[in-house]
Protein backbone atom coordinates (compact mmCIF):
# COMPACT_ATOMS: atom_id res chain seq x y z
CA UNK A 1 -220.26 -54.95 -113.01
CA UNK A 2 -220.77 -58.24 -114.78
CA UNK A 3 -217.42 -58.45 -115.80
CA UNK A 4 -216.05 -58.06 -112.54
CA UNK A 5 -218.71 -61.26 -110.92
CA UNK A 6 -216.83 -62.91 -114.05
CA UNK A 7 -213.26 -61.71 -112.90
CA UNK A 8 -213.91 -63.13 -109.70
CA UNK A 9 -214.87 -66.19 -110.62
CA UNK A 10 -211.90 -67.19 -112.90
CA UNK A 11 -210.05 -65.72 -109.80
CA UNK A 12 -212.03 -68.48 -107.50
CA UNK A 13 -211.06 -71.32 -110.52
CA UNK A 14 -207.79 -70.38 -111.46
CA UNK A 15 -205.63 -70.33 -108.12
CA UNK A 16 -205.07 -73.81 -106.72
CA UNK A 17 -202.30 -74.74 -108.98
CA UNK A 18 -199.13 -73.23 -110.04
CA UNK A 19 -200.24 -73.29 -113.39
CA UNK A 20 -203.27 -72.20 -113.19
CA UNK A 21 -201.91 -69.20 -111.14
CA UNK A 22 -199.84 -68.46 -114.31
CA UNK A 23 -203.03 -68.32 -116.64
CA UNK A 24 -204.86 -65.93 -114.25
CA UNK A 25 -202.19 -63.72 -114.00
CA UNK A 26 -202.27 -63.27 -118.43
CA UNK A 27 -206.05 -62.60 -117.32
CA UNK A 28 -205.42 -60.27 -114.32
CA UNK A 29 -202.97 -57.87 -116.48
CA UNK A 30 -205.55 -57.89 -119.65
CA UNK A 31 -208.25 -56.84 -117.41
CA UNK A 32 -206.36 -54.14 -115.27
CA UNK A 33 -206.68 -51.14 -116.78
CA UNK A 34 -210.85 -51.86 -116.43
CA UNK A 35 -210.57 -52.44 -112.72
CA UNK A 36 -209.17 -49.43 -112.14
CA UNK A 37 -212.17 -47.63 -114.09
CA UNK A 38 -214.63 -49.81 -112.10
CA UNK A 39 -212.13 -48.84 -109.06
CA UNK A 40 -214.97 -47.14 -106.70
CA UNK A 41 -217.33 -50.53 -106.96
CA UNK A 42 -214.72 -53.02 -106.45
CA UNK A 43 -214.49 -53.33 -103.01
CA UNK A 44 -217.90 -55.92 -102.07
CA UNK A 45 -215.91 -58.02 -104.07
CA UNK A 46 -212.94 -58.43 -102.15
CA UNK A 47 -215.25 -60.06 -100.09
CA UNK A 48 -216.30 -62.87 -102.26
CA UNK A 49 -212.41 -63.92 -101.88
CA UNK A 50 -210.06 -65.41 -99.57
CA UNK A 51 -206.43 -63.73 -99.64
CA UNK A 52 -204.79 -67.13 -98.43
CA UNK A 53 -205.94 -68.76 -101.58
CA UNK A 54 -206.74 -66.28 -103.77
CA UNK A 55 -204.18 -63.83 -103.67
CA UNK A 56 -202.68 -62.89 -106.74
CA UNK A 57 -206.27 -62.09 -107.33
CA UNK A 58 -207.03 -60.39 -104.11
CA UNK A 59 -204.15 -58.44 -105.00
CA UNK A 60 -205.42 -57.10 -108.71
CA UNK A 61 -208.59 -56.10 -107.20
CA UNK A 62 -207.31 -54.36 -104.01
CA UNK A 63 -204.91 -52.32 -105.98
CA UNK A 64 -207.25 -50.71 -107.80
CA UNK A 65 -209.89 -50.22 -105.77
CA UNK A 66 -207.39 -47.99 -103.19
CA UNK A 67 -205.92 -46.18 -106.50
CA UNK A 68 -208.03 -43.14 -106.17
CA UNK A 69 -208.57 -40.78 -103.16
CA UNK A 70 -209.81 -42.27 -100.22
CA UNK A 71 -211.62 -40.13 -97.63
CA UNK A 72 -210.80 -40.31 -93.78
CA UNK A 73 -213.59 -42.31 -92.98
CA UNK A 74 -212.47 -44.89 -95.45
CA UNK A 75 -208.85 -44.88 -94.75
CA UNK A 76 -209.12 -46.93 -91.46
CA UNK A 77 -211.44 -49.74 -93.49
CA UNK A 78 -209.18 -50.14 -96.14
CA UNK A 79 -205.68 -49.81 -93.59
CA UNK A 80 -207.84 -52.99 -92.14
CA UNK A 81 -208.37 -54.72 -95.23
CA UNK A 82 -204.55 -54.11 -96.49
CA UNK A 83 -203.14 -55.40 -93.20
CA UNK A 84 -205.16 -58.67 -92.94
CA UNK A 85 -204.35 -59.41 -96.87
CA UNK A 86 -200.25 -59.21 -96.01
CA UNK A 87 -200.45 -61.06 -93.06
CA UNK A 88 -202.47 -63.81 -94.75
CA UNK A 89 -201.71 -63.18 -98.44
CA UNK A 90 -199.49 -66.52 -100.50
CA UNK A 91 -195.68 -65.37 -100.67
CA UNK A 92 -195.10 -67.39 -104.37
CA UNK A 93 -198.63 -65.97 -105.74
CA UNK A 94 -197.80 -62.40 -104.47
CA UNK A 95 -194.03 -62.29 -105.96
CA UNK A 96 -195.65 -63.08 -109.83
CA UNK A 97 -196.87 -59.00 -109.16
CA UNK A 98 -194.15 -57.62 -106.75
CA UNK A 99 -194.98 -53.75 -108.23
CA UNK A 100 -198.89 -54.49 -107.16
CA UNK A 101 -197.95 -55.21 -103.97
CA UNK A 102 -195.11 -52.35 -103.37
CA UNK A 103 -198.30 -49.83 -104.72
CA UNK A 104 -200.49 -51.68 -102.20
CA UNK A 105 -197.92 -51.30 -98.98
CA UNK A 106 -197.09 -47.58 -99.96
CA UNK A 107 -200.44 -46.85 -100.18
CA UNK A 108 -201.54 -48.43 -96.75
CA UNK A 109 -197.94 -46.15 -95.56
CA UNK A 110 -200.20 -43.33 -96.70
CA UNK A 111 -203.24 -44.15 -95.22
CA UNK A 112 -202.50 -44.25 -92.05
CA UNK A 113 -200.00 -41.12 -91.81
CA UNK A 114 -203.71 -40.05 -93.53
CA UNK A 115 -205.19 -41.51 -89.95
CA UNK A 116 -201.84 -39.93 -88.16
CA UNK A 117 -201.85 -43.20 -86.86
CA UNK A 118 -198.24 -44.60 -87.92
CA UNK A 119 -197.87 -47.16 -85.53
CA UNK A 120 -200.63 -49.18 -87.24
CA UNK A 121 -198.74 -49.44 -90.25
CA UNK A 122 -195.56 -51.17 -88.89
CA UNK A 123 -196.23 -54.86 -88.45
CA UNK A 124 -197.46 -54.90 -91.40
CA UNK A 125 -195.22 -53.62 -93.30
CA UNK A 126 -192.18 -55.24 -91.86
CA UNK A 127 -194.08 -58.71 -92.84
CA UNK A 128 -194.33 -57.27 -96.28
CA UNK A 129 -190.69 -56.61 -96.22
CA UNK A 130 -190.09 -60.60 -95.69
CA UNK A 131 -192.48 -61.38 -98.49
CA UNK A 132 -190.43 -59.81 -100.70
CA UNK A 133 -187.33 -60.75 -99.73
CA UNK A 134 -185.31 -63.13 -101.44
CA UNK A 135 -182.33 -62.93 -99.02
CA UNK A 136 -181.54 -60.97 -95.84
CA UNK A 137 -179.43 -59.44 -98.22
CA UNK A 138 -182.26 -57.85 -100.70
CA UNK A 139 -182.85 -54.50 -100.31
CA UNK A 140 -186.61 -53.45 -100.86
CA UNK A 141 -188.33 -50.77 -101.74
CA UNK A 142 -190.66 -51.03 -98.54
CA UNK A 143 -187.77 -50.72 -96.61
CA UNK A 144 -187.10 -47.25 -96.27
CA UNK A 145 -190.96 -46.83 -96.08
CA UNK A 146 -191.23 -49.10 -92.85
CA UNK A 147 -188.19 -47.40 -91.86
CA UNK A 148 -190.17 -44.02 -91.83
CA UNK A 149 -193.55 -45.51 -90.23
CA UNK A 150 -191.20 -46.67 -87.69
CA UNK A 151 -189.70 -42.46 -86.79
CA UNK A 152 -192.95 -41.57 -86.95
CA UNK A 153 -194.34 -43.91 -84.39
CA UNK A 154 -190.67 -44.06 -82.57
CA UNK A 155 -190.68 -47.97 -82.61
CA UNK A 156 -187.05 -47.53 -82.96
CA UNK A 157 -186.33 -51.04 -81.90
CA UNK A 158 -188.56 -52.63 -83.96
CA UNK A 159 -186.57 -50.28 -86.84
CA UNK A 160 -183.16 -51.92 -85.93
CA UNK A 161 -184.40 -55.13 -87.26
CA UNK A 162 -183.87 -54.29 -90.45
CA UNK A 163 -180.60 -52.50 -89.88
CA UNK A 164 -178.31 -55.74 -88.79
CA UNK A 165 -178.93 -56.91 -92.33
CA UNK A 166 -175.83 -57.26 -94.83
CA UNK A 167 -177.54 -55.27 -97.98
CA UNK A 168 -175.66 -56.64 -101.37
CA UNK A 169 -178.84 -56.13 -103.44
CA UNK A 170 -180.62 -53.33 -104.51
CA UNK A 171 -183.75 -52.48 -106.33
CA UNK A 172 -183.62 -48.77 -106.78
CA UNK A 173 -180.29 -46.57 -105.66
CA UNK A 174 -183.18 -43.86 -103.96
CA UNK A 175 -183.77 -46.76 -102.07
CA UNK A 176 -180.83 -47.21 -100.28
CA UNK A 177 -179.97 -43.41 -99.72
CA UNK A 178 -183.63 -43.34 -97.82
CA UNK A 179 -183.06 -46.29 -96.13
CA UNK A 180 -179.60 -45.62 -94.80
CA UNK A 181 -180.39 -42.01 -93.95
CA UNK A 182 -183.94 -42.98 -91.88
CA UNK A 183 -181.57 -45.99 -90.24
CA UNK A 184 -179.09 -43.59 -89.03
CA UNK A 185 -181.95 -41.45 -87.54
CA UNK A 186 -183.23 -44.89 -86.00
CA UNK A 187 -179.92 -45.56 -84.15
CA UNK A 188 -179.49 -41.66 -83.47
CA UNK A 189 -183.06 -42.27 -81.45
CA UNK A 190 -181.78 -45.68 -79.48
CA UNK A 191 -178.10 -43.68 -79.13
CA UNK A 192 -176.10 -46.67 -81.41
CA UNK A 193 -173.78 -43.90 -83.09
CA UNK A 194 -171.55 -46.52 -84.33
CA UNK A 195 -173.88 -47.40 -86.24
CA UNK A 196 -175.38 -44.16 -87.55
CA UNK A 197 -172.29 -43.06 -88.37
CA UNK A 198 -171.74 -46.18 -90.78
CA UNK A 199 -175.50 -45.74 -92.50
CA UNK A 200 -175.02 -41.67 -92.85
CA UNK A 201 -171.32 -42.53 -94.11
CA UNK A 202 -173.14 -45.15 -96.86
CA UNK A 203 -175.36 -42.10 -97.91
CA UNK A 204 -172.09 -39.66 -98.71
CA UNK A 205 -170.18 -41.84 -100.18
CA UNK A 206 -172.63 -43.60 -101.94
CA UNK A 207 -171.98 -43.54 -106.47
CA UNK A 208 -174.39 -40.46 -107.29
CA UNK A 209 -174.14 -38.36 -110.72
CA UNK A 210 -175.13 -35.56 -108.71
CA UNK A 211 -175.76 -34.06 -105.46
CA UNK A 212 -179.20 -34.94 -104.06
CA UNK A 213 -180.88 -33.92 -101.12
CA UNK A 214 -180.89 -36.91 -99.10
CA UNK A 215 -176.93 -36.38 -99.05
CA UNK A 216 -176.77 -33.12 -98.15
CA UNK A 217 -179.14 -33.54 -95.16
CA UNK A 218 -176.80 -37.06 -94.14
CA UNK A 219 -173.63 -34.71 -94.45
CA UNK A 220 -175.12 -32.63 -91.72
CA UNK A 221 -176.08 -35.46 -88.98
CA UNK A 222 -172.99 -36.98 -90.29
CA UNK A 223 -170.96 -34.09 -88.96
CA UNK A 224 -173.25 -34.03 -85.95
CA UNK A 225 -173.04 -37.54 -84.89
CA UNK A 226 -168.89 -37.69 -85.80
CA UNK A 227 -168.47 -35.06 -82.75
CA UNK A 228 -170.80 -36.87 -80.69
CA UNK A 229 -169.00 -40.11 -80.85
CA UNK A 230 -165.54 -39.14 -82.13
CA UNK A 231 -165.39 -35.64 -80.67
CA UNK A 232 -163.79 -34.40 -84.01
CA UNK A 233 -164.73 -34.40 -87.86
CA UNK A 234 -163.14 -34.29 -90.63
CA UNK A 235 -164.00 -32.96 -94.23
CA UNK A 236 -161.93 -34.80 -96.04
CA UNK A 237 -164.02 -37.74 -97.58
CA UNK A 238 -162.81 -41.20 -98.43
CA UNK A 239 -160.73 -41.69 -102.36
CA UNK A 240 -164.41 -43.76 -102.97
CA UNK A 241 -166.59 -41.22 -102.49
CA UNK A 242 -168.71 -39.60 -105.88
CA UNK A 243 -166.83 -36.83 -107.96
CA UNK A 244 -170.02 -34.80 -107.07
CA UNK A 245 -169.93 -35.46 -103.18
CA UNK A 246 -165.92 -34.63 -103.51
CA UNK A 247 -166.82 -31.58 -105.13
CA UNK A 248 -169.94 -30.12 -103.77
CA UNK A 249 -169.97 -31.19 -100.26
CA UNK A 250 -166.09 -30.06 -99.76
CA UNK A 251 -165.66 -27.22 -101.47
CA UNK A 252 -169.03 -25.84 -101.00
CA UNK A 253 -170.96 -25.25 -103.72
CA UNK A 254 -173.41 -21.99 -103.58
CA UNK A 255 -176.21 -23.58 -101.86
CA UNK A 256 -174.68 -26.51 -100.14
CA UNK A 257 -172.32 -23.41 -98.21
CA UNK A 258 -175.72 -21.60 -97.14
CA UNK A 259 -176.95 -24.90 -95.28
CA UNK A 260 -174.03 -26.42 -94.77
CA UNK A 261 -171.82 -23.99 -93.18
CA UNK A 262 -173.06 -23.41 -89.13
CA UNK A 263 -172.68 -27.42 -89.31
CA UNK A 264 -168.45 -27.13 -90.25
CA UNK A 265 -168.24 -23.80 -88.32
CA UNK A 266 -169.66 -26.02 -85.34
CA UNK A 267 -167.57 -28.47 -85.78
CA UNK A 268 -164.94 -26.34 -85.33
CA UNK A 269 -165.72 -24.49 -82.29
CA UNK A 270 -165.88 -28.24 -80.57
CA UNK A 271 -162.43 -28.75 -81.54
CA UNK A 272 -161.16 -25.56 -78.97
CA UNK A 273 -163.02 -27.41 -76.12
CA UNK A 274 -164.63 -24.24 -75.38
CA UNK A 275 -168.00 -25.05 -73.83
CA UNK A 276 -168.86 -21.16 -73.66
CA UNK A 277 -167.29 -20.73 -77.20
CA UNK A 278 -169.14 -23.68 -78.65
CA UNK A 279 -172.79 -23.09 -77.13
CA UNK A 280 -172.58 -19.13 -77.90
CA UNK A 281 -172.21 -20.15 -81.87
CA UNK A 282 -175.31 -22.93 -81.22
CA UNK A 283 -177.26 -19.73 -79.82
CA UNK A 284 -176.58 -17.67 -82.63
CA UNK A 285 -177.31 -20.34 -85.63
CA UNK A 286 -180.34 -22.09 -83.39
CA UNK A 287 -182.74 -21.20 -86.22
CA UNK A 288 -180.88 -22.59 -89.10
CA UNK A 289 -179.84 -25.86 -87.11
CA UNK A 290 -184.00 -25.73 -86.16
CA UNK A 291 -185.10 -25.51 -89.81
CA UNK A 292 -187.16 -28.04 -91.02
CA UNK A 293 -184.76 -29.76 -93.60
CA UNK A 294 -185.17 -29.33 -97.35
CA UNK A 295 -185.61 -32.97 -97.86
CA UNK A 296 -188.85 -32.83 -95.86
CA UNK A 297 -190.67 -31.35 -98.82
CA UNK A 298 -188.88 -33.81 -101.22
CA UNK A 299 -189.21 -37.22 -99.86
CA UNK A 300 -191.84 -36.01 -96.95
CA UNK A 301 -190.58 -36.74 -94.30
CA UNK A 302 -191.66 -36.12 -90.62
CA UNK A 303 -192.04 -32.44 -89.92
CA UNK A 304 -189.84 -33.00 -86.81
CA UNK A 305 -186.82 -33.49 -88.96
CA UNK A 306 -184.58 -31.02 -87.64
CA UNK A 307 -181.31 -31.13 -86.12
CA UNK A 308 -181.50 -28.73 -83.08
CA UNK A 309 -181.96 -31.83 -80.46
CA UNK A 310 -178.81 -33.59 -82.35
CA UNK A 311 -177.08 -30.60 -81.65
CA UNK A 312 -177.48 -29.97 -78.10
CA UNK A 313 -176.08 -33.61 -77.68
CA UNK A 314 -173.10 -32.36 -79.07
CA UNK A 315 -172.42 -29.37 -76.86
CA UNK A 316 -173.40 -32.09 -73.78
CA UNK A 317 -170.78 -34.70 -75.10
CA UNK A 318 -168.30 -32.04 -75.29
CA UNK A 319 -168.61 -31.87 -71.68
CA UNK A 320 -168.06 -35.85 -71.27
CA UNK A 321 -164.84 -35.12 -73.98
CA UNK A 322 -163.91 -32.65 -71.32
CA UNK A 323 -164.00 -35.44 -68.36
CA UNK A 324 -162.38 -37.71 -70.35
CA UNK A 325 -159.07 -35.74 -71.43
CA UNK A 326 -158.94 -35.21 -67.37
CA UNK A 327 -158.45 -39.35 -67.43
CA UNK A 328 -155.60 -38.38 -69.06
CA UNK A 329 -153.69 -36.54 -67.18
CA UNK A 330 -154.87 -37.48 -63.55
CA UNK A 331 -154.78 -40.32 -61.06
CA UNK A 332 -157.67 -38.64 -58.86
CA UNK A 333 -159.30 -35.51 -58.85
CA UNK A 334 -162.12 -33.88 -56.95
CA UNK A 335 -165.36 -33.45 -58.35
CA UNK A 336 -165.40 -29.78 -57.65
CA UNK A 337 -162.15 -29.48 -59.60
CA UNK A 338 -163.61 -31.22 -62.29
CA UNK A 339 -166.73 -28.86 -62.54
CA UNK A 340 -164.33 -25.84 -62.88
CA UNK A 341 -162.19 -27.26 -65.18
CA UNK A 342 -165.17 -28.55 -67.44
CA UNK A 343 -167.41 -25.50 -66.79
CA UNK A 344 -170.00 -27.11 -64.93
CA UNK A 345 -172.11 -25.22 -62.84
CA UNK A 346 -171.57 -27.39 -59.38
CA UNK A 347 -169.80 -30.50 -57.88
CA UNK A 348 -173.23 -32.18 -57.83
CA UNK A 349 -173.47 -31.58 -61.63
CA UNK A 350 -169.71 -32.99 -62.43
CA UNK A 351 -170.68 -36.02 -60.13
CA UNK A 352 -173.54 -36.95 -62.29
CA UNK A 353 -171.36 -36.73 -65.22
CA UNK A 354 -169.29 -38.79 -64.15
CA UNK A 355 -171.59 -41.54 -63.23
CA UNK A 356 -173.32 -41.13 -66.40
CA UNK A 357 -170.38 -42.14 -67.99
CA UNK A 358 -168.76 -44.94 -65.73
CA UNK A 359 -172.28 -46.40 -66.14
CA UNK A 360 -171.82 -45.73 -70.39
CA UNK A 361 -168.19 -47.41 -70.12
CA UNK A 362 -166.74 -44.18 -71.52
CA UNK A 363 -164.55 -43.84 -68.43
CA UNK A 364 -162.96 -46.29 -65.85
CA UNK A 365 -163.31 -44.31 -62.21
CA UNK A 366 -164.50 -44.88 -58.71
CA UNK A 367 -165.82 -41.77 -56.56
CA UNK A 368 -165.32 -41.13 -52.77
CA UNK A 369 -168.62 -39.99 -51.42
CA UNK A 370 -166.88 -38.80 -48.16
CA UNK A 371 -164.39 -36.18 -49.40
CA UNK A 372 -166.04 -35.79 -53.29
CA UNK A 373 -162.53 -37.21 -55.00
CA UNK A 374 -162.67 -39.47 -58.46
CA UNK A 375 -160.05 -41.65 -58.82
CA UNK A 376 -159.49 -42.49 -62.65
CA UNK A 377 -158.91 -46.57 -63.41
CA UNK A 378 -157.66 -48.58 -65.94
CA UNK A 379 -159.68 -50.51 -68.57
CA UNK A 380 -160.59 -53.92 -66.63
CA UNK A 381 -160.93 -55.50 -70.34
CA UNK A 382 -158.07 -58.30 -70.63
CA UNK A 383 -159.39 -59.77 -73.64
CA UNK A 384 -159.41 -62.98 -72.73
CA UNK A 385 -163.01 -63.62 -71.51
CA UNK A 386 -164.82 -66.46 -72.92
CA UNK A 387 -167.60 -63.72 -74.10
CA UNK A 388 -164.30 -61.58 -75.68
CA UNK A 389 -163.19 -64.64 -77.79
CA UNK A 390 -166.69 -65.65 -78.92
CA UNK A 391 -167.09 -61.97 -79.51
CA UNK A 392 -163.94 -62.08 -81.85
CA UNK A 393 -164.57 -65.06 -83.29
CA UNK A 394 -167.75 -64.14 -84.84
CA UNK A 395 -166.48 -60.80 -86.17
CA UNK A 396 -163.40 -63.37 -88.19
CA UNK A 397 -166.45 -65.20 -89.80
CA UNK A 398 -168.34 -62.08 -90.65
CA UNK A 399 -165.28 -60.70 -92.30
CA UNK A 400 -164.59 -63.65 -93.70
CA UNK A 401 -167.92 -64.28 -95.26
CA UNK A 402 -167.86 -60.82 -96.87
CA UNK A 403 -164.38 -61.11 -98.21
CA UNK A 404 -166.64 -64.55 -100.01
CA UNK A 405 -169.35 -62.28 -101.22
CA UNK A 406 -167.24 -59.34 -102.51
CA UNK A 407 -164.74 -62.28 -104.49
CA UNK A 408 -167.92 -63.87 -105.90
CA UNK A 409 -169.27 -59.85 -106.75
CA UNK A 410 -165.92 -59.51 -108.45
CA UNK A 411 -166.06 -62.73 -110.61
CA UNK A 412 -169.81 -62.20 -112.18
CA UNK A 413 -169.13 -58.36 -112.43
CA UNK A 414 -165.93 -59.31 -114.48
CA UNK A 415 -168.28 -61.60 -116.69
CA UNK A 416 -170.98 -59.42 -117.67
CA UNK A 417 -170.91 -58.78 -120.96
CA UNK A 418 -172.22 -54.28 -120.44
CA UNK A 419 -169.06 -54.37 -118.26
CA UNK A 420 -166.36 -56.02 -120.74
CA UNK A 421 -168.40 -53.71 -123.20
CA UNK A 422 -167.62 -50.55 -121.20
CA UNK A 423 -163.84 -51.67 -120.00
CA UNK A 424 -163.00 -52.71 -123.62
CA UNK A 425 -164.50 -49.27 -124.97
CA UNK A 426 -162.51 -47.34 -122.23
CA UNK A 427 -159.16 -49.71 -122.41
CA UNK A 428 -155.80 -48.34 -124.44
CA UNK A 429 -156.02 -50.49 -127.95
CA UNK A 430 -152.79 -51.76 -128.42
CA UNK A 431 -151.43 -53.11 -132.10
CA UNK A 432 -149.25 -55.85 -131.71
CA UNK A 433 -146.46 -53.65 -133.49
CA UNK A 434 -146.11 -52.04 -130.24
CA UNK A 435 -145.45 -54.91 -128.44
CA UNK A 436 -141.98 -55.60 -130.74
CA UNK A 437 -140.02 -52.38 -129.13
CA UNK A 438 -140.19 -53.81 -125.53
CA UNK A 439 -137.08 -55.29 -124.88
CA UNK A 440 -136.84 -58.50 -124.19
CA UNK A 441 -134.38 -59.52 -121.34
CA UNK A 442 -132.99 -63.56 -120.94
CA UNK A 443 -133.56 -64.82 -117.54
């Protein structure tokens, strides 16, 4: 115990400067492997410490004394402790140990799913998320974990806040597969399918050496959420997408067919228009599209991660595709001749369709009250609208400032020396013998 009273005291000496900061850190990693044996009698000293001005030392200490197993009675103490020291903790003392602090965050995550108390870990985590960022561009590896904290304690709108971000840099590839595939769910929960779509399309098409289970449950909401908002799918994947997505998510592999094959099956049934058709095959496959997913037990996610609510949106959006191909064809219609033609059960039903989706902007109608008649309108959208042109406007500069990023990506990947290595390795070698026999033509 004396050498931790001494710990702390170089800690208390050796953090007001920059360099001193650097010397206690030498000091810090020399003495961590005996912190974590003294890890069940470190905790009074936390106390002897301030985590504004102390932190890189704060940090050490709190690491290892929530290394081991932590009873329930504990958890909510140390979730305490852990939250004050990120909210109060120095961001250029704390990024000299970035892998402490990840430990630290994750194991606050666990804590208080430990407590069943998720919501208590989201603040704090999405400040950690900031104190490791270098950019809004930097992909952490607390992301996904916030991301997760925030399902579990459906703060979906607090989630999105990390979703409008432009990622370009990555710490670990599992890291963006988890963090794209609990963003999709995110925007599945506040009904932004755009956007899921584009998040669950980053996780299949994402470079993998082989299929992983994080895809394979993303192929299936994928499919899911392309009906809902597209009302088709298709299999065929983009040129870009991984020889081992190509191959095992297309033409169906032994165990990706088992899983995978109610979701394509469904997806075809939606594209008859069949209501009765499409919610007879739901019936029949309800317990495979109920089944908790296998990537639960991997990456452990919520039990609740199951697709059966995902699909019942689909077989009520097929009814909207329905009132929509009606648009189509007809000027007006009544709402009772809508219900029959859609397979509603009543008038009243089609009506609050209807509304529903005038109120959406997925149709452009009016409805009669008096004799029950819709009359289908035209898109009021000219285009022209100060909002419009600001709107388009800032979509040009968005563009624009990613066609700057991917040119600069270009120029320092074409630089590094593993990637001349690899190209000049991989590159036809030429003698300059064979250069004599082209023919040379006089301009």
């Amino acid at each position: 115990m004396d050498s931790v009273e001494a710990l702390v005291t170089q800690i208390q000496g050796l953090s007001s400067s920059a360099g001193d900061v650097s010397r206690l850190h030498v000091i810090l990693k020399q003495a961590d492997e005996s912190l974590h044996s003294e890890s069940t009698r470190l905790l009074p000293a936390l106390d002897q410490l301030d985590p504004s001005k102390h932190s890189l030392g704060f940090l050490y200490i709190l690491e290892a004394c929530s290394s081991g197993s932590v009873s329930n009675e504990r958890a909510s103490a140390l979730v305490l402790t852990i939250s004050r020291f990120i909210s109060s903790c120095a961001v250029e003392q704390i990024r000299l140990a970035p892998e402490k602090f990840i430990s630290v965050c994750k194991r606050l995550k666990d804590q208080v799913l430990l407590l069943e108390a998720p919501i208590r870990g989201v603040a704090p985590m999405l400040t950690a998320i900031r104190i490791l960022q270098t950019s809004s561009e930097h992909l952490t590896s607390l992301h996904a974990e916030f991301l997760l904290l925030c399902l579990l304690a459906k703060c979906y709108k607090t989630g999105l806040s990390v979703l409008h971000d432009d990622i370009s840099e990555v710490d670990q590839a599992r890291d963006l597969f988890l963090y794209c595939y609990y963003g999709g769910m995110i925007c599945i929960g506040q009904k932004q399918f755009r956007k899921a779509l584009e998040l669950l399309h980053n996780v299949v098409t994402a470079p993998m050496s082989s299929l992983n289970a994080i895809a394979v449950e993303a192929y299936k909401k994928y499919i899911l959420v392309s009906l809902i908002h597209y009302g088709q799918f298709s299999t065929n994947l983009p040129k870009y997408t991984s020889s081992a997505a190509q191959r095992n998510l297309k033409n169906f592999c032994q165990w990706s067919l088992i899983f995978e094959q109610p979701y394509l099956d469904l997806a075809t049934s939606y594209g008859t228009g069949k209501v009765t058709e499409l919610e007879t095959h739901v019936q029949t496959n309800s317990e495979k599209f109920e089944s908790v997913s296998h990537l639960n037990k991997v990456c452990k996610c919520y039990p609740q991660d199951n697709n059966l609510g995902l699909v019942k949106q689909v077989v009520a959006s097929m009814y909207k595709r329905n009132i929509q191909r009606l648009t189509q064809t007809y000027l007006t219609l009544s709402l009772q001749d809508i219900a029959n033609t859609v397979q509603l059960n009543s008038a009243k039903e089609a009506e609050m369709h209807v509304l529903q989706m005038i109120q959406d902007g997925e149709i452009y109608a009016m409805i009669n009250q008096k004799d029950g008649m819709v009359r289908f309108l035209e898109d009021p959208e000219q285009y022209k609208t100060c909002e419009m042109i600001e709107h388009i406007d800032s979509s040009i500069q968005r563009i624009m400032a990613l066609s700057r990023k991917l040119t600069a990506m270009d120029e320092n990947i074409s630089c590094d020396p593993l990637y001349l290595a690899k190209a000049g390795r991989e590159r036809p070698r030429f003698d300059l013998d064979d250069y004599d026999s082209v023919q040379k033509f006089n301009i």
